[in-house]
C-alpha atoms as a PDB file:
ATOM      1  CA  UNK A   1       0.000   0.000   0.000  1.00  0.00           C
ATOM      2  CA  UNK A   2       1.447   3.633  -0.720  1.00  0.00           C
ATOM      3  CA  UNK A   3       0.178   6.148   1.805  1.00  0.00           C
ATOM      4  CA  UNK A   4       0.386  10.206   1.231  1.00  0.00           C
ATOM      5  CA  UNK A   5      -0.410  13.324   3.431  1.00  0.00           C
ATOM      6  CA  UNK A   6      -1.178  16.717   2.014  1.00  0.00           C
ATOM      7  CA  UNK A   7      -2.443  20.252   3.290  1.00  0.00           C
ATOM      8  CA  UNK A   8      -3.188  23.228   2.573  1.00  0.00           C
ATOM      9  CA  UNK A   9      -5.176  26.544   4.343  1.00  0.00           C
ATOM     10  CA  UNK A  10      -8.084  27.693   2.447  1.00  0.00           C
ATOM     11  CA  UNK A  11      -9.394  31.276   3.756  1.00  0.00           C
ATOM     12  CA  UNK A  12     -13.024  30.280   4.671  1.00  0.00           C
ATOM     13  CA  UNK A  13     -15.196  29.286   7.558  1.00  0.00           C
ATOM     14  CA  UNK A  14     -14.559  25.737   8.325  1.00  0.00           C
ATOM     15  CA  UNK A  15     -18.577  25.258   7.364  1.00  0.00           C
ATOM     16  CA  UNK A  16     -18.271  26.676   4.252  1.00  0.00           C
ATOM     17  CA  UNK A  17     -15.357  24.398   3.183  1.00  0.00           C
ATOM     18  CA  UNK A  18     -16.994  21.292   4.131  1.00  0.00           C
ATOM     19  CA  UNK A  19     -19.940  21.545   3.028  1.00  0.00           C
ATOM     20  CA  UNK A  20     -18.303  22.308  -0.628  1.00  0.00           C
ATOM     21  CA  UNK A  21     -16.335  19.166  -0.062  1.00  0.00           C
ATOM     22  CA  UNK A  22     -18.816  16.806   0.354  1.00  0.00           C
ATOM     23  CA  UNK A  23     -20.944  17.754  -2.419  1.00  0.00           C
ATOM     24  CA  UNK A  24     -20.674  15.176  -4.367  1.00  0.00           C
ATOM     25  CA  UNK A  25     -22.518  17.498  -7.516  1.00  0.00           C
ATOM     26  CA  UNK A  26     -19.011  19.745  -6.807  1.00  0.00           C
ATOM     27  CA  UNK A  27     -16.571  17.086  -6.819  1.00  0.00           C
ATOM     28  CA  UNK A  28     -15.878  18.199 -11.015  1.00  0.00           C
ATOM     29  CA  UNK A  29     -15.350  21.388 -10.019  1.00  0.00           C
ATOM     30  CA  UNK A  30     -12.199  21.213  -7.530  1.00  0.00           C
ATOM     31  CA  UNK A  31     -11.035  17.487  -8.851  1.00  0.00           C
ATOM     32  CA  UNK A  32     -10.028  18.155 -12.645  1.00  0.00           C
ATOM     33  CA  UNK A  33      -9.466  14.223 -13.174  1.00  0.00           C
ATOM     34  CA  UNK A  34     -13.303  13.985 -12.196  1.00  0.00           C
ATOM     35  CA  UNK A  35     -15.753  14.249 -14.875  1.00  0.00           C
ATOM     36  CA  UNK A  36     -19.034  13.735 -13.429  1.00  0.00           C
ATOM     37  CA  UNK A  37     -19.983  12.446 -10.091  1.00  0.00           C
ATOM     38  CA  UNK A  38     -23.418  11.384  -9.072  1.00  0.00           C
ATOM     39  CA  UNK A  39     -25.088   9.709  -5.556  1.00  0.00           C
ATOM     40  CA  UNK A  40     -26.264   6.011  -5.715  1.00  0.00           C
ATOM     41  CA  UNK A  41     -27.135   6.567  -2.268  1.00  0.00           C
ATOM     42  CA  UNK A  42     -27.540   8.863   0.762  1.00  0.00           C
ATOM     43  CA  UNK A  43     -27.418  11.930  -0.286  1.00  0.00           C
ATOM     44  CA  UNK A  44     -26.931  14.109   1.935  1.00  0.00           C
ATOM     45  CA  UNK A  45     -23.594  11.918   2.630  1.00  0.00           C
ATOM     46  CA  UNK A  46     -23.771  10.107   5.279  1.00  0.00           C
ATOM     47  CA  UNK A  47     -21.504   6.635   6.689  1.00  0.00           C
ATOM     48  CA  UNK A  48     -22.483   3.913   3.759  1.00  0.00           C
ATOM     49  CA  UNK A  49     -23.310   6.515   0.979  1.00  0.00           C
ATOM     50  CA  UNK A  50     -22.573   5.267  -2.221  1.00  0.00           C
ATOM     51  CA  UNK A  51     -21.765   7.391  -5.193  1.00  0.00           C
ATOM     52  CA  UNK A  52     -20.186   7.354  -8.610  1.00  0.00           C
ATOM     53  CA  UNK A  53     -17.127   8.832 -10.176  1.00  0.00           C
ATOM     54  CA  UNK A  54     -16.579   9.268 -13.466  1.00  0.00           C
ATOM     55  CA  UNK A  55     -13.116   9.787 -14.027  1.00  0.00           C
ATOM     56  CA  UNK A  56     -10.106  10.421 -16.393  1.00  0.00           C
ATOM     57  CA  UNK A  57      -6.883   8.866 -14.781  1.00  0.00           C
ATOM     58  CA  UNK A  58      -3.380   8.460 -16.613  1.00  0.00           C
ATOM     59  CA  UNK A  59      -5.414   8.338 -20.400  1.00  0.00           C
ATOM     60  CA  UNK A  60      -8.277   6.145 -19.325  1.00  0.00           C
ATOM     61  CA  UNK A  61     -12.236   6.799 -18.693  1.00  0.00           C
ATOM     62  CA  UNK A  62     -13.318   5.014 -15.956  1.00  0.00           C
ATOM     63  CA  UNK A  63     -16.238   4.891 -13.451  1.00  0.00           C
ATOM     64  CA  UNK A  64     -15.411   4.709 -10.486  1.00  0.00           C
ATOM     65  CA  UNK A  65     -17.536   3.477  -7.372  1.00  0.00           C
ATOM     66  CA  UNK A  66     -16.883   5.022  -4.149  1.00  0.00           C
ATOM     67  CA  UNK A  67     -18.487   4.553  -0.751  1.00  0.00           C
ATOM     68  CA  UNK A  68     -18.483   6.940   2.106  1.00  0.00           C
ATOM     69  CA  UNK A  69     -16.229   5.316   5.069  1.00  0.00           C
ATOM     70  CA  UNK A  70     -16.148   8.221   7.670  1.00  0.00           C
ATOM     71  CA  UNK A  71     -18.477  11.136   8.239  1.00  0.00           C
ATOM     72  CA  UNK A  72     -18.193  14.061  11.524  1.00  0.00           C
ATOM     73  CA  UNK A  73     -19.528  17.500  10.114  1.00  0.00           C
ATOM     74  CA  UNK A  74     -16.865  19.927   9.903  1.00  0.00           C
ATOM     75  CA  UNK A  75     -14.673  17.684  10.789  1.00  0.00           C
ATOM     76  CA  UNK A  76     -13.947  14.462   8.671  1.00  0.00           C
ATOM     77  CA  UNK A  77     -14.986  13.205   5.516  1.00  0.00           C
ATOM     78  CA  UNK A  78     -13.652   9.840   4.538  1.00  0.00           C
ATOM     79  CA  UNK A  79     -14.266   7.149   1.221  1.00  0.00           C
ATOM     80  CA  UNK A  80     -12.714   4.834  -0.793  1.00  0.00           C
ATOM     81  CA  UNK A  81     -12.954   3.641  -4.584  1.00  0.00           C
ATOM     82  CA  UNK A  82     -13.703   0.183  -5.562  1.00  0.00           C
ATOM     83  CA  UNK A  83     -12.034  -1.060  -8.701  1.00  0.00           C
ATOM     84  CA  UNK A  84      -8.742  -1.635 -10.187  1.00  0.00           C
ATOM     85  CA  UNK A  85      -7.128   1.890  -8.951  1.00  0.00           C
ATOM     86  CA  UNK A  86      -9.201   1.119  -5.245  1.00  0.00           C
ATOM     87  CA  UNK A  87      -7.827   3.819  -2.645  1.00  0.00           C
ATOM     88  CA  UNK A  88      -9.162   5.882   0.699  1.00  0.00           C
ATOM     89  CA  UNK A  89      -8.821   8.907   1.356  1.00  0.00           C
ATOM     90  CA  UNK A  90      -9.698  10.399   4.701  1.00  0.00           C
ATOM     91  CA  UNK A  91      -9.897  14.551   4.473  1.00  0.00           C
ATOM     92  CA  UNK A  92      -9.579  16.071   7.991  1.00  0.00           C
ATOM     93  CA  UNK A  93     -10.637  20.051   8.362  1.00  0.00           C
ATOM     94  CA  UNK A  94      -9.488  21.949  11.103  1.00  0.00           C
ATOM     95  CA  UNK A  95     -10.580  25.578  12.086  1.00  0.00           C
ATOM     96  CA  UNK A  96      -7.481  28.036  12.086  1.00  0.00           C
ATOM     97  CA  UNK A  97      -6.912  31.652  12.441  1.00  0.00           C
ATOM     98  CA  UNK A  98      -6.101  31.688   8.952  1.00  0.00           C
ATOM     99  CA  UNK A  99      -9.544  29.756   8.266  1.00  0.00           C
ATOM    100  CA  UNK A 100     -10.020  26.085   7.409  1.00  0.00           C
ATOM    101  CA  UNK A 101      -6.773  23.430   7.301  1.00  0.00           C
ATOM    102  CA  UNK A 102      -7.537  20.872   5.121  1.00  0.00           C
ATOM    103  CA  UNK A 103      -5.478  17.722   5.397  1.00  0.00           C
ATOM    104  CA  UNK A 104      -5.897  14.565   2.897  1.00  0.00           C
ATOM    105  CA  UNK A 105      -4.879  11.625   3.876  1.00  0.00           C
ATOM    106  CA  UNK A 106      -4.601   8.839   1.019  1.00  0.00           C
ATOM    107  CA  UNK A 107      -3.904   5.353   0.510  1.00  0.00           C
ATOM    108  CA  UNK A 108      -3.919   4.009  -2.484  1.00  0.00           C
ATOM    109  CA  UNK A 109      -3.860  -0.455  -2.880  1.00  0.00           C
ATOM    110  CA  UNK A 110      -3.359  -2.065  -6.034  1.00  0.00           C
ATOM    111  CA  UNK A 111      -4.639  -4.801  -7.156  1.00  0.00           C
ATOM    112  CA  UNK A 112      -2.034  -7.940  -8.973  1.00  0.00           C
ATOM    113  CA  UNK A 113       1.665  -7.982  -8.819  1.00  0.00           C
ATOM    114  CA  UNK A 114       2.288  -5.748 -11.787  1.00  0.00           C
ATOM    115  CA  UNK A 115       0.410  -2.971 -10.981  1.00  0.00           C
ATOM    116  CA  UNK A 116       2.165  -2.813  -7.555  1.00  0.00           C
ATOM    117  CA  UNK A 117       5.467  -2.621  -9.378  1.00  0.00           C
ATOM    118  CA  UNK A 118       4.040   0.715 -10.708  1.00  0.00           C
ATOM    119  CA  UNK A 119       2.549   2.186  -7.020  1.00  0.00           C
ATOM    120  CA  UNK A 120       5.524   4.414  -6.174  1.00  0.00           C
ATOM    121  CA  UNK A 121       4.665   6.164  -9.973  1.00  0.00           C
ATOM    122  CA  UNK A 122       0.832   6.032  -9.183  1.00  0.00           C
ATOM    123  CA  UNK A 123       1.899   7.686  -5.619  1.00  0.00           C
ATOM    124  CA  UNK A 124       3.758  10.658  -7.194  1.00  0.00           C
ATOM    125  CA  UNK A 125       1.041  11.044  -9.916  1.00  0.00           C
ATOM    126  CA  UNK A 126      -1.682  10.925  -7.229  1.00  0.00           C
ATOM    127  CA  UNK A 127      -0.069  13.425  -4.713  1.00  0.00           C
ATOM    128  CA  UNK A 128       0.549  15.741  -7.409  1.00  0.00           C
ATOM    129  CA  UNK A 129      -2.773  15.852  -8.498  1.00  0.00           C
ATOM    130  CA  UNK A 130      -4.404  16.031  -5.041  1.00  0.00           C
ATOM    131  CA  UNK A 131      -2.091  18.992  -4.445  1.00  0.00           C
ATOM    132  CA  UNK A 132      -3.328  20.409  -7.620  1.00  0.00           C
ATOM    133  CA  UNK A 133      -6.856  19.758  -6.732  1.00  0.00           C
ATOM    134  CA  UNK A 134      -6.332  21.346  -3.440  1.00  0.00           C
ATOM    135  CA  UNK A 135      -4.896  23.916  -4.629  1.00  0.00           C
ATOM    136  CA  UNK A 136      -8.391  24.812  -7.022  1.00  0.00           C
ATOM    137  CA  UNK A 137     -10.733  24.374  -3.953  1.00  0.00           C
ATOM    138  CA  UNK A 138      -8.455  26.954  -1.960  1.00  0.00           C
ATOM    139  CA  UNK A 139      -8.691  29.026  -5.302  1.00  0.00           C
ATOM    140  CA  UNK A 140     -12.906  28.494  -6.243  1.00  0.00           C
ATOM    141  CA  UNK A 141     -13.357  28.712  -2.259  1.00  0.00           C
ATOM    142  CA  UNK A 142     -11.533  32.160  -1.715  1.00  0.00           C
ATOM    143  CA  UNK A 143     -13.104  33.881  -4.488  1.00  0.00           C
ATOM    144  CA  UNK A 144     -16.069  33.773  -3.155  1.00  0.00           C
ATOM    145  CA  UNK A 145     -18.213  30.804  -4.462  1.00  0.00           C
ATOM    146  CA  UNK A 146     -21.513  30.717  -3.034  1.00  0.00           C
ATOM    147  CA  UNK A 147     -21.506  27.331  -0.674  1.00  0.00           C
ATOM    148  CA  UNK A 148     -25.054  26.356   0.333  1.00  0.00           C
ATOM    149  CA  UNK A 149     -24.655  25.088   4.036  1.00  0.00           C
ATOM    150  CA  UNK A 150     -27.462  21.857   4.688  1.00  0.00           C
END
């Protein structure tokens, strides 16, 4: 299993930033990779939620489907892919004076001996695009998109 940890400070209320987050309808908007997203289940998100990604990863079109694993408003928001790129990610928000630290926490498992071989290129792919994607959220967040609190 290859394991990463990235943050970043985003200059919003801690409510504001998770509710974005969890919006599964947003996820296109902050997660380039993501083309469309939809809920199976649960929506609002809750523990068990299931949902679908459709995604573009490393030249491929795949959907993707994901279940929520962890759920604490304003505080955690947890899930993990099913499939042959399966991984969980657990994002952690934290109220700052600076605003809202969010912290992802990912772990990604491959599946056959091969594609382990290639994990430590997945990892460095992954945790630059996370970074990226963080780095959008921070960006859509801060100037002032209009997040609907449930």
């Amino acid at each position: 299993m290859a394991t990463t940890e990235i943050s970043i400070t985003v200059e919003r209320p801690i409510e504001e930033v998770f509710a974005y987050v969890v919006a599964i309808e947003n996820l296109h908007e902050w997660t380039p990779v993501i083309l469309d997203s939809w809920p199976l289940s649960g929506n609002p998100p809750e523990v068990g939620s299931t949902y679908m990604v459709k995604a573009e990863f490393m030249g491929k079109t795949m959907e993707i489907p994901s279940e929520v694993t962890g759920y604490e408003p304003n505080r955690l928001y947890a899930y993990k892919s099913h499939g042959s790129l399966a991984y969980e990610d657990a994002i952690t928000f934290q109220e700052t004076e600076a605003g809202t630290l969010v912290t992802e926490h990912i772990n990604m498992k491959s599946k056959g001996r091969f594609s382990r071989l290639l994990d430590p290129l997945k990892l460095i792919i992954s945790k630059r695009s996370h970074q990226n994607n963080q780095q959008l959220l921070k960006t859509i967040l801060e100037a002032g998109k209009v997040v609907v609190l449930a």
